[in-house]
C-alpha atoms as a PDB file:
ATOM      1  CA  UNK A   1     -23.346 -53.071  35.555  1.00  0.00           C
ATOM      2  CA  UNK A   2     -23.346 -49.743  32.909  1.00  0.00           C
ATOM      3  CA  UNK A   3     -20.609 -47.934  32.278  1.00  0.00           C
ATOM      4  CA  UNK A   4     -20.314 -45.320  29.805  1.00  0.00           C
ATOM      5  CA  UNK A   5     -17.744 -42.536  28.839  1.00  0.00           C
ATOM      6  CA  UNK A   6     -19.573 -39.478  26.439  1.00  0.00           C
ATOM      7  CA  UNK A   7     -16.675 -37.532  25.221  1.00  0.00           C
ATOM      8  CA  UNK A   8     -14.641 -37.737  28.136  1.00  0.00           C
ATOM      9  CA  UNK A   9     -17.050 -37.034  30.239  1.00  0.00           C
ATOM     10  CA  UNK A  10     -17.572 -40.021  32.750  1.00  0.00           C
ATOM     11  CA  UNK A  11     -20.833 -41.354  34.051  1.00  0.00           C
ATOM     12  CA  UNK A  12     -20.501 -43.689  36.806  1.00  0.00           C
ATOM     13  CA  UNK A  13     -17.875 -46.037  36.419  1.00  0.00           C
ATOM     14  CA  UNK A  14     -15.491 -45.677  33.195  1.00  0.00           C
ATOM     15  CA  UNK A  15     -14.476 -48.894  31.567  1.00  0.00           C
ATOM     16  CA  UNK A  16     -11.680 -48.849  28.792  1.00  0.00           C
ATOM     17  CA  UNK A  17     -12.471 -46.491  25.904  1.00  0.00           C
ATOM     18  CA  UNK A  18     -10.646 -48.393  22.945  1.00  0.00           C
ATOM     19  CA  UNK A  19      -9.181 -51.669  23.164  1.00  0.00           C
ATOM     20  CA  UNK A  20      -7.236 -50.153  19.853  1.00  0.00           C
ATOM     21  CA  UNK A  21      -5.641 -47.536  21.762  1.00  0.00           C
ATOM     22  CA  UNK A  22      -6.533 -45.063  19.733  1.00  0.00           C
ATOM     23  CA  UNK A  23      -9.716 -43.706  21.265  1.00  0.00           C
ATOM     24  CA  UNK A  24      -7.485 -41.023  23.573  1.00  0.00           C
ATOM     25  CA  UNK A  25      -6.137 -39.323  20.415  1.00  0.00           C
ATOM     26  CA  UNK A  26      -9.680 -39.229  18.905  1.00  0.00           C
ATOM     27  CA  UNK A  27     -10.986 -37.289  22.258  1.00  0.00           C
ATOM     28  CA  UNK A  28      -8.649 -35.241  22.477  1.00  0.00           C
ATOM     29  CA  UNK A  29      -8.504 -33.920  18.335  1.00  0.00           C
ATOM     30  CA  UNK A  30     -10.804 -36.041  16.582  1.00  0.00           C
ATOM     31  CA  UNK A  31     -13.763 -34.932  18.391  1.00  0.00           C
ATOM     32  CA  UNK A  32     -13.374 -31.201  17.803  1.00  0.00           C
ATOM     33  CA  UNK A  33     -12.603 -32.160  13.906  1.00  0.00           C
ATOM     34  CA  UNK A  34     -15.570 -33.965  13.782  1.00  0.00           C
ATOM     35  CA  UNK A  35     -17.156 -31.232  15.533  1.00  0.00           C
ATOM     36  CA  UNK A  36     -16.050 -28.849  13.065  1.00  0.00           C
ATOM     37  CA  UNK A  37     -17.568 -30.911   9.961  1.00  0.00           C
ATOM     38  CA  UNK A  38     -21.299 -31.969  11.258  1.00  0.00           C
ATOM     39  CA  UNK A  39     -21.576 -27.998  12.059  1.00  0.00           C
ATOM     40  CA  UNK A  40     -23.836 -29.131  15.254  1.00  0.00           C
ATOM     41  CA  UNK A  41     -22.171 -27.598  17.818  1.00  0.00           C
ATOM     42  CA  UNK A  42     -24.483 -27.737  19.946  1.00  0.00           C
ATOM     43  CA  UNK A  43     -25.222 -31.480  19.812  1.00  0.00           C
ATOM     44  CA  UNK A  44     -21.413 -32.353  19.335  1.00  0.00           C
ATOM     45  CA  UNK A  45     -20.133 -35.629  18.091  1.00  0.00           C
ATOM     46  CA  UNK A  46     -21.393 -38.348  21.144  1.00  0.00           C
ATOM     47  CA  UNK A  47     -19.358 -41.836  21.422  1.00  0.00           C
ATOM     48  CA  UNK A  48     -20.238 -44.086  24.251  1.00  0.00           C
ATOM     49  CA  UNK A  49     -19.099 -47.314  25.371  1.00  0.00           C
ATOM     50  CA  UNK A  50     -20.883 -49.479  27.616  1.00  0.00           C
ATOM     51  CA  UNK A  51     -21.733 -52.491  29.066  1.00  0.00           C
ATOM     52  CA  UNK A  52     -24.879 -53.640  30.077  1.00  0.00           C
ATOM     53  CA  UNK A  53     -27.547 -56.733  31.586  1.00  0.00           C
ATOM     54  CA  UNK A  54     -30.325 -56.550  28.199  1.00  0.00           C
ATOM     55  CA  UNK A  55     -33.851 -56.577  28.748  1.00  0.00           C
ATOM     56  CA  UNK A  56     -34.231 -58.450  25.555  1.00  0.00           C
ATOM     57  CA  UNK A  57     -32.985 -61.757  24.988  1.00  0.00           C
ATOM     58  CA  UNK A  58     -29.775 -60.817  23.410  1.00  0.00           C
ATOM     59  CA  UNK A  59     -26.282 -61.965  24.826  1.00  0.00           C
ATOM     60  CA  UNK A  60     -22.428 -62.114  23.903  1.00  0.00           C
ATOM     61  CA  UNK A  61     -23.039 -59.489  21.843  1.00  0.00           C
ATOM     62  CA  UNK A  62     -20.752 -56.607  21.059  1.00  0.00           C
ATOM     63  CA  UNK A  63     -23.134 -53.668  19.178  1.00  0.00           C
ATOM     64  CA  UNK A  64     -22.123 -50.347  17.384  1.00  0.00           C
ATOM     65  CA  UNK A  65     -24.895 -48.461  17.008  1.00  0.00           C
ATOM     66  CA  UNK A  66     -23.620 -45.723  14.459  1.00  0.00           C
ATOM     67  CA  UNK A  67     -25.944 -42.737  13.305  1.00  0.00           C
ATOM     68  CA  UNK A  68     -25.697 -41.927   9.754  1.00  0.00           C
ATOM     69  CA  UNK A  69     -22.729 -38.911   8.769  1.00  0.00           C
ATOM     70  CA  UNK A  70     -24.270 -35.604   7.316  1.00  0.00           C
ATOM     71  CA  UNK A  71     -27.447 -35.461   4.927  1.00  0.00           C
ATOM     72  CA  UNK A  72     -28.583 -33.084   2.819  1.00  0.00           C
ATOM     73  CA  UNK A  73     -31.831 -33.085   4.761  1.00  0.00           C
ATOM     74  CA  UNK A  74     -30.256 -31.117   7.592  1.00  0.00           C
ATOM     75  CA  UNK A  75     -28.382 -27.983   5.915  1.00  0.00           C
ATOM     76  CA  UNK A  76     -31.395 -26.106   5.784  1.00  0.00           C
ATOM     77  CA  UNK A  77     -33.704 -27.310   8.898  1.00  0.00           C
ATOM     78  CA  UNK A  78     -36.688 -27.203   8.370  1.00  0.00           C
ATOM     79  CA  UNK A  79     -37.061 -26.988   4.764  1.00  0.00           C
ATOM     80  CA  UNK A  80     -34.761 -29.120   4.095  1.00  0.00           C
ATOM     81  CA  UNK A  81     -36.307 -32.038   6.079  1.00  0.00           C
ATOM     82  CA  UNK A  82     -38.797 -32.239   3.305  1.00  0.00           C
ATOM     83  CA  UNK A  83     -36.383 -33.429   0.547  1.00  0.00           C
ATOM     84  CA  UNK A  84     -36.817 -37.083  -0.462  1.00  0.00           C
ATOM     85  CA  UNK A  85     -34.440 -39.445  -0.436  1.00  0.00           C
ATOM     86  CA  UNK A  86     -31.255 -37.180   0.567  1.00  0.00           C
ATOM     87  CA  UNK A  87     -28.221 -37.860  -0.181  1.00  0.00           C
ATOM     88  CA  UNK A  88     -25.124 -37.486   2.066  1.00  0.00           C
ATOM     89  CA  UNK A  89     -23.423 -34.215   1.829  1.00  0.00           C
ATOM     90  CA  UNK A  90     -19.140 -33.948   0.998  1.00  0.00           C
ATOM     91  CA  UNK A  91     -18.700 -33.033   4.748  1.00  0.00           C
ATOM     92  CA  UNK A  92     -20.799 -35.712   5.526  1.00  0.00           C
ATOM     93  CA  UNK A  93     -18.504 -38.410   3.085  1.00  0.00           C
ATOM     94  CA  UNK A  94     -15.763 -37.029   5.080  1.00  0.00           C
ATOM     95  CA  UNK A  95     -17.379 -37.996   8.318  1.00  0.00           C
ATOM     96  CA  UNK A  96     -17.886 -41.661   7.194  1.00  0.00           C
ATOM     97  CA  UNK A  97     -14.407 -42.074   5.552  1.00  0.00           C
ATOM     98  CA  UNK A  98     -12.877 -40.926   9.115  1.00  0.00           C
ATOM     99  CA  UNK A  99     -15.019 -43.208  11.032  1.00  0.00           C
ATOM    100  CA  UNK A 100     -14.376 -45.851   8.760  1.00  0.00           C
ATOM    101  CA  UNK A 101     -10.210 -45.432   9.381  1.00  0.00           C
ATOM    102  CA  UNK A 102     -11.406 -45.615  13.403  1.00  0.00           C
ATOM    103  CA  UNK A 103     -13.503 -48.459  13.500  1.00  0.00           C
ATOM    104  CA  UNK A 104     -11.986 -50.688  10.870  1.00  0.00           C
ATOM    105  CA  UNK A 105     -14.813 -52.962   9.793  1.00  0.00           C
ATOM    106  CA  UNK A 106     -13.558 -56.431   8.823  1.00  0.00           C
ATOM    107  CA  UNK A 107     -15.277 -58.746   6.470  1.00  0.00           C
ATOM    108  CA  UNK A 108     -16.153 -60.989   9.909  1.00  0.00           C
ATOM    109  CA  UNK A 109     -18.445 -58.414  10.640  1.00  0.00           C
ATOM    110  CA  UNK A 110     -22.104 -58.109  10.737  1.00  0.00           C
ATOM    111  CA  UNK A 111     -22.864 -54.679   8.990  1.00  0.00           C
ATOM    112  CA  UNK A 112     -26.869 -53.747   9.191  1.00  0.00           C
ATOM    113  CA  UNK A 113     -28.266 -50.610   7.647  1.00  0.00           C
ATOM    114  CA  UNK A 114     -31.468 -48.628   7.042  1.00  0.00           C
ATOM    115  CA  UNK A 115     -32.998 -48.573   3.529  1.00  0.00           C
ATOM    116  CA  UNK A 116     -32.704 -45.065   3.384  1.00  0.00           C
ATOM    117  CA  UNK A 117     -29.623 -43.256   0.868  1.00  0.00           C
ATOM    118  CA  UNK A 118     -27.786 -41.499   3.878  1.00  0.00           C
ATOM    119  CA  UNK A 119     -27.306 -44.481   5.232  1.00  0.00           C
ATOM    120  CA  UNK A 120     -26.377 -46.905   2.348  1.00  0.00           C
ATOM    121  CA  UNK A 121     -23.710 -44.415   1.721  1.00  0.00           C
ATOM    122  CA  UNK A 122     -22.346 -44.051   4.991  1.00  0.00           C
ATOM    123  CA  UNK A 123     -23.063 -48.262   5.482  1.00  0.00           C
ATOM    124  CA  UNK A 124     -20.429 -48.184   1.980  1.00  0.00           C
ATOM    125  CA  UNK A 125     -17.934 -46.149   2.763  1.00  0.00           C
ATOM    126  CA  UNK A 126     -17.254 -47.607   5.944  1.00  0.00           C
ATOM    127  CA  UNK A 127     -17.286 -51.244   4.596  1.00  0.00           C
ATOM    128  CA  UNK A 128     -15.515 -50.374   1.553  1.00  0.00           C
ATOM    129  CA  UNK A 129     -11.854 -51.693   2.240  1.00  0.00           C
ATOM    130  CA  UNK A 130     -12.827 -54.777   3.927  1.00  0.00           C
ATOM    131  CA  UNK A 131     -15.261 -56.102   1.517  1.00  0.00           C
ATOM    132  CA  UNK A 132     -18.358 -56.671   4.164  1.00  0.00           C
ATOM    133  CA  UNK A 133     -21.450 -57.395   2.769  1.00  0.00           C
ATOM    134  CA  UNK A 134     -24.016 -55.012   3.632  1.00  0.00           C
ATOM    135  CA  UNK A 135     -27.227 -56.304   4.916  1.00  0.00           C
ATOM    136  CA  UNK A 136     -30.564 -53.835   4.663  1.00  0.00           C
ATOM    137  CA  UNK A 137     -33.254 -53.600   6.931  1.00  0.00           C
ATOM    138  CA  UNK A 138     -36.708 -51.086   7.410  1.00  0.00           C
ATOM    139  CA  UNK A 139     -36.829 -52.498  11.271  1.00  0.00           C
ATOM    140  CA  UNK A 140     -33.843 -49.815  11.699  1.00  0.00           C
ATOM    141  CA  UNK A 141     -35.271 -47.295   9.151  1.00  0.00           C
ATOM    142  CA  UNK A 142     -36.384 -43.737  10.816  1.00  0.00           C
ATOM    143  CA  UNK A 143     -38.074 -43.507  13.750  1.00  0.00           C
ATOM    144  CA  UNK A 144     -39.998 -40.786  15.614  1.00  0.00           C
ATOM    145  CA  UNK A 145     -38.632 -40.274  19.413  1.00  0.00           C
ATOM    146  CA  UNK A 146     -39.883 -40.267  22.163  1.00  0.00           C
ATOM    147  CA  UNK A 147     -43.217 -41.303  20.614  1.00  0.00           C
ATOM    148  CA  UNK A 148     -44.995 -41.220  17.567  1.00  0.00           C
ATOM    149  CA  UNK A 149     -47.596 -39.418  19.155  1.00  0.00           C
ATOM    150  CA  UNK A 150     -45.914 -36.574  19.760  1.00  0.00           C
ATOM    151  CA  UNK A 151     -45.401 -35.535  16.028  1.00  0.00           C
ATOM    152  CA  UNK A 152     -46.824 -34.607  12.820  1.00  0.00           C
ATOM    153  CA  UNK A 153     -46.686 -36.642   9.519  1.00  0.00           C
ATOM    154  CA  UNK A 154     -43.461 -38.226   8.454  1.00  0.00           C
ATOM    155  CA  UNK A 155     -40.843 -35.744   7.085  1.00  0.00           C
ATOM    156  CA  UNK A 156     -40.472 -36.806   3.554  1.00  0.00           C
ATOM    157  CA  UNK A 157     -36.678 -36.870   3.848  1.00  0.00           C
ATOM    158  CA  UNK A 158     -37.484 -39.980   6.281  1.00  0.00           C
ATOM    159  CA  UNK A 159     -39.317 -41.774   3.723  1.00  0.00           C
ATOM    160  CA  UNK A 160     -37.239 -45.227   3.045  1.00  0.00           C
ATOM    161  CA  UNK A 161     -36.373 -47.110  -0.139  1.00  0.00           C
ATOM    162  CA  UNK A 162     -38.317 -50.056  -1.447  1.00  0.00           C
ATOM    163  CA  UNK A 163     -36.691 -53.373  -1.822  1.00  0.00           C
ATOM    164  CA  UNK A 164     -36.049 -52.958  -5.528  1.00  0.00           C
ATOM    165  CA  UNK A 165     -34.830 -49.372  -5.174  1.00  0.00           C
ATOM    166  CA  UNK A 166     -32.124 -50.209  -2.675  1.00  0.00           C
ATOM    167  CA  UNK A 167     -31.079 -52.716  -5.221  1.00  0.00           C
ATOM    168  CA  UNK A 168     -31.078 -50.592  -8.237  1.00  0.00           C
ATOM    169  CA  UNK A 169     -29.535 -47.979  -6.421  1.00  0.00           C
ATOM    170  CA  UNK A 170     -26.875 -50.474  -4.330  1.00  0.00           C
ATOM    171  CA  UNK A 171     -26.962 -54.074  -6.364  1.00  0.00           C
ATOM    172  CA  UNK A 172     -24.082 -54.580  -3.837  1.00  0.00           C
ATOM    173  CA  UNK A 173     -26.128 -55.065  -1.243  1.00  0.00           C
ATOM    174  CA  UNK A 174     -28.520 -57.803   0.780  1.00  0.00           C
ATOM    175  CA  UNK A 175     -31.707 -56.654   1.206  1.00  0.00           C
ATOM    176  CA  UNK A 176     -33.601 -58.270   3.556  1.00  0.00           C
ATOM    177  CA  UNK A 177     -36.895 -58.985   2.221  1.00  0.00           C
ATOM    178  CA  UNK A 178     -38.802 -60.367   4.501  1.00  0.00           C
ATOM    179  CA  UNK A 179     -38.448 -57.542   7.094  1.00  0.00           C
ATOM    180  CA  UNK A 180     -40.207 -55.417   4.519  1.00  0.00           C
ATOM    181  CA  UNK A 181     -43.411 -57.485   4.727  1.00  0.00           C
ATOM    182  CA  UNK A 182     -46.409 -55.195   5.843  1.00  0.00           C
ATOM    183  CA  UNK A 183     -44.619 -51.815   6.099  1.00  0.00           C
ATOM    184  CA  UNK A 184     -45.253 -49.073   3.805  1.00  0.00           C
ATOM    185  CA  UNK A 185     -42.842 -46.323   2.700  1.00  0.00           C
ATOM    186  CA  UNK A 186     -43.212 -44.672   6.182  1.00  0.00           C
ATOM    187  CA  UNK A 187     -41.641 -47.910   7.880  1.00  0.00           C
ATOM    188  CA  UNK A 188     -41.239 -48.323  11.493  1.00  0.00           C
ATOM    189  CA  UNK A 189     -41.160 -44.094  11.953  1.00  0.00           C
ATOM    190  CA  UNK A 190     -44.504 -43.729  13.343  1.00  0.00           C
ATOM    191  CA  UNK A 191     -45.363 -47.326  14.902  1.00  0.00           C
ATOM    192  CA  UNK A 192     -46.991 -47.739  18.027  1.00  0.00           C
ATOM    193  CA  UNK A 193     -44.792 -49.100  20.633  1.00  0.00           C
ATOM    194  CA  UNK A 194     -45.725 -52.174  20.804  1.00  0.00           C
ATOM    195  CA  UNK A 195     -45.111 -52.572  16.798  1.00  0.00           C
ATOM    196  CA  UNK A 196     -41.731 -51.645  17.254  1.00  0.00           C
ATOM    197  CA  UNK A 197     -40.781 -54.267  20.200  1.00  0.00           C
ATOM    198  CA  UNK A 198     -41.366 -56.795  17.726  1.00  0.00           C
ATOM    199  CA  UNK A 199     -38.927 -55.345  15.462  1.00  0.00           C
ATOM    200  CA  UNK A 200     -36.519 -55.022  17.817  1.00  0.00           C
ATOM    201  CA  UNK A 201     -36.992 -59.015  18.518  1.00  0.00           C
ATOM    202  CA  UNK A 202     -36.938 -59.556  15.272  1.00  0.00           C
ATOM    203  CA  UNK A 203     -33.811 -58.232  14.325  1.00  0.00           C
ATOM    204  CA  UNK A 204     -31.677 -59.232  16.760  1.00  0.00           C
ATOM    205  CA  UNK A 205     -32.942 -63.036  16.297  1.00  0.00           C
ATOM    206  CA  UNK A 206     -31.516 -62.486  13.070  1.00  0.00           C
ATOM    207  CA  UNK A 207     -28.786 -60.982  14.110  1.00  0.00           C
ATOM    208  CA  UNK A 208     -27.885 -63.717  16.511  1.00  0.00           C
ATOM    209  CA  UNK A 209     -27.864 -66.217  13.709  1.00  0.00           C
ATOM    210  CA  UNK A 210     -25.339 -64.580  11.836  1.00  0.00           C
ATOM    211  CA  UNK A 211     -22.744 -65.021  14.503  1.00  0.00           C
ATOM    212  CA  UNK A 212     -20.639 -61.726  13.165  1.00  0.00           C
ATOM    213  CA  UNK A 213     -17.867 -60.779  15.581  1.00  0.00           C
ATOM    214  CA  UNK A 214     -19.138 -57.496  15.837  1.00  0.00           C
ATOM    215  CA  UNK A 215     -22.768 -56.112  14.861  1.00  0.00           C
ATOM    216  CA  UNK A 216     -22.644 -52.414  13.057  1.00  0.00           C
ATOM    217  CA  UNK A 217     -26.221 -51.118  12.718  1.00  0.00           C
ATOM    218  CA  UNK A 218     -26.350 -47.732  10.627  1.00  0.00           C
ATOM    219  CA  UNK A 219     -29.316 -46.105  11.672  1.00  0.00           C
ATOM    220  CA  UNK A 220     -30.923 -42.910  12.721  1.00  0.00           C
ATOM    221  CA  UNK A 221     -31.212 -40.614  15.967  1.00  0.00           C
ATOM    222  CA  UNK A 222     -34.369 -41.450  17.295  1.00  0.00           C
ATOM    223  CA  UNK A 223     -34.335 -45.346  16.159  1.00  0.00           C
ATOM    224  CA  UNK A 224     -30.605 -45.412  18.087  1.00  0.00           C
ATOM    225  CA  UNK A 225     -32.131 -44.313  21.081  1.00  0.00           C
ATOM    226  CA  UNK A 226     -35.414 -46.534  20.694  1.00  0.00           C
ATOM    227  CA  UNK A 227     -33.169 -49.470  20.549  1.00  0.00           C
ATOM    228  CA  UNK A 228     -31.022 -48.197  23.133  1.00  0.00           C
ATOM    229  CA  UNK A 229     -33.891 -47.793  25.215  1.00  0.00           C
ATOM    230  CA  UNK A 230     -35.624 -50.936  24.892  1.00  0.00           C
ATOM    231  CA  UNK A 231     -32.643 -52.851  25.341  1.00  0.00           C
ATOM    232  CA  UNK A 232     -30.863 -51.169  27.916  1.00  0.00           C
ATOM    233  CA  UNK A 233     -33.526 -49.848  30.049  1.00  0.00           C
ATOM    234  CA  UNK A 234     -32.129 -46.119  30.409  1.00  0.00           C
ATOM    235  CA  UNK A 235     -33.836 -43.462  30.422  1.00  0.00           C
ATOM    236  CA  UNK A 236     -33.243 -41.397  27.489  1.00  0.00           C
ATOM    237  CA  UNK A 237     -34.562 -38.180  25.736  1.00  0.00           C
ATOM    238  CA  UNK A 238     -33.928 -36.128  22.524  1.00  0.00           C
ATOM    239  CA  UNK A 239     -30.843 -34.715  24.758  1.00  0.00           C
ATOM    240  CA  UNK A 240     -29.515 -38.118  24.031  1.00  0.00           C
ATOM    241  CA  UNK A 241     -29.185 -38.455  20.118  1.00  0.00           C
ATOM    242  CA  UNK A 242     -25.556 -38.829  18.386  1.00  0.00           C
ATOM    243  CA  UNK A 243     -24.373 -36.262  16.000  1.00  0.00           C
ATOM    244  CA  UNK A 244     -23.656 -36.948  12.369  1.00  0.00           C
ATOM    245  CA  UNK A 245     -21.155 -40.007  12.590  1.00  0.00           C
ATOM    246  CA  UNK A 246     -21.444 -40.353  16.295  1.00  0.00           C
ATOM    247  CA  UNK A 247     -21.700 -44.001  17.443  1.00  0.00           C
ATOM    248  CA  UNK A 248     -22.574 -45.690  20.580  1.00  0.00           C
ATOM    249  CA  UNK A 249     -21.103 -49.305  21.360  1.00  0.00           C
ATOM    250  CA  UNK A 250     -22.509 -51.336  23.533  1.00  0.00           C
ATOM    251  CA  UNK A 251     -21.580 -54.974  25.114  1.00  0.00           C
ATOM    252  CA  UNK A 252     -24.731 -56.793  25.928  1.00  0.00           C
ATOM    253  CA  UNK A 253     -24.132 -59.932  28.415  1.00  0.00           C
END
């Protein structure tokens, strides 16, 4: 069984939106605020919730997929997609301090995040009152979507951050070391598919033995909806990605 709610909008059978209580007041206002600060309009802010039978091995679990808040790579598409290493922007610190005050990340939690600095920073700010350790990972680094076939080179702004960088840069952190074994500075963004179902395996028989309450992966559009993909089964497209902040939560068992 799926069900799913996308900003009010409902898709076959809606489940409850927020066990908190506080997901109606965030469609009705929130939304539009959040709106207001990506400036994608046109993409909007997407939250979905739903529960679903995995094709992968993965049960019990209770997943927030969260795409990083605003970059500096996207103020000034497509220029801007060539700066390395960006940085998130003040709009975008905004984005990740409001998310943070809805989701409430406790130090129970299993927080995962892509080696890149958009999302270390948006991976801190949201674990920043509760203390949760931050664990880093290139098997949710960039990815190409639908395939990497269908692009050019890697935009340099999707280059990630070695090992030692992410520690130099965030010595609060856990990098995970041996995910990094036989990827380059391009990571996972251009792997062929079958590349990347190993990662997916891979992470979430990790992830499993951490036995976190919940599982917050801070990642990026097209990875998001590679994962969501592969362990959902839907059928997505570009028309799919989260804005800046967005976040899709999904209950797998």
């Amino acid at each position: 069984m799926q069900t799913l709610t996308r900003n009010r909008k409902k898709y076959g059978t809606v489940s409850s939106t927020n066990e908190s209580g506080s997901w109606d007041k965030i469609s009705r206002s929130g939304v539009s605020m959040m709106k207001s600060l990506t400036g994608l309009e046109q993409r909007g802010n997407r939250r979905l919730s739903a529960k679903v039978e995995p094709k992968q091995g993965v049960w019990g679990l209770e997943i927030y997929f969260i795409r990083h808040a605003q970059g500096e790579h996207t103020v000034d598409v497509p220029g801007s997609l060539e700066k390395i290493h960006p940085a998130l922007t003040d709009r975008g610190r905004e984005q990740a301090a409001a998310l943070r005050d809805l989701l409430r990340v406790t130090h129970g939690d299993v927080l995962v995040t892509s080696p890149t600095i958009r999302t270390l920073e948006t991976s801190a700010i949201l674990a920043e009152r509760a203390q949760a350790p931050i664990y880093v990972t290139p098997l949710v680094g960039p990815r190409m979507f639908p395939t990497a076939d269908s692009w050019g080179a890697t935009h340099m702004c999707d280059y990630i951050l070695s090992a030692k960088a992410v520690k130099r840069k965030f010595p609060q952190t856990i990098v995970l070391h041996e995910h990094y074994r036989g990827l380059t500075n391009e990571g996972l963004n251009r792997a062929v598919p079958e590349r990347f179902e190993e990662a997916v395996s891979r992470l979430f028989e990790w992830i499993r033995s951490r036995q976190g309450e919940r599982v917050f992966i801070v990642s990026h559009e097209g990875t998001i909806t590679d994962y969501r993909r592969r362990l959902t089964g839907e059928k997505l497209t570009r028309e799919d990605f989260l804005g800046d902040a967005g976040y899709v939560r999904l209950h797998l068992g």
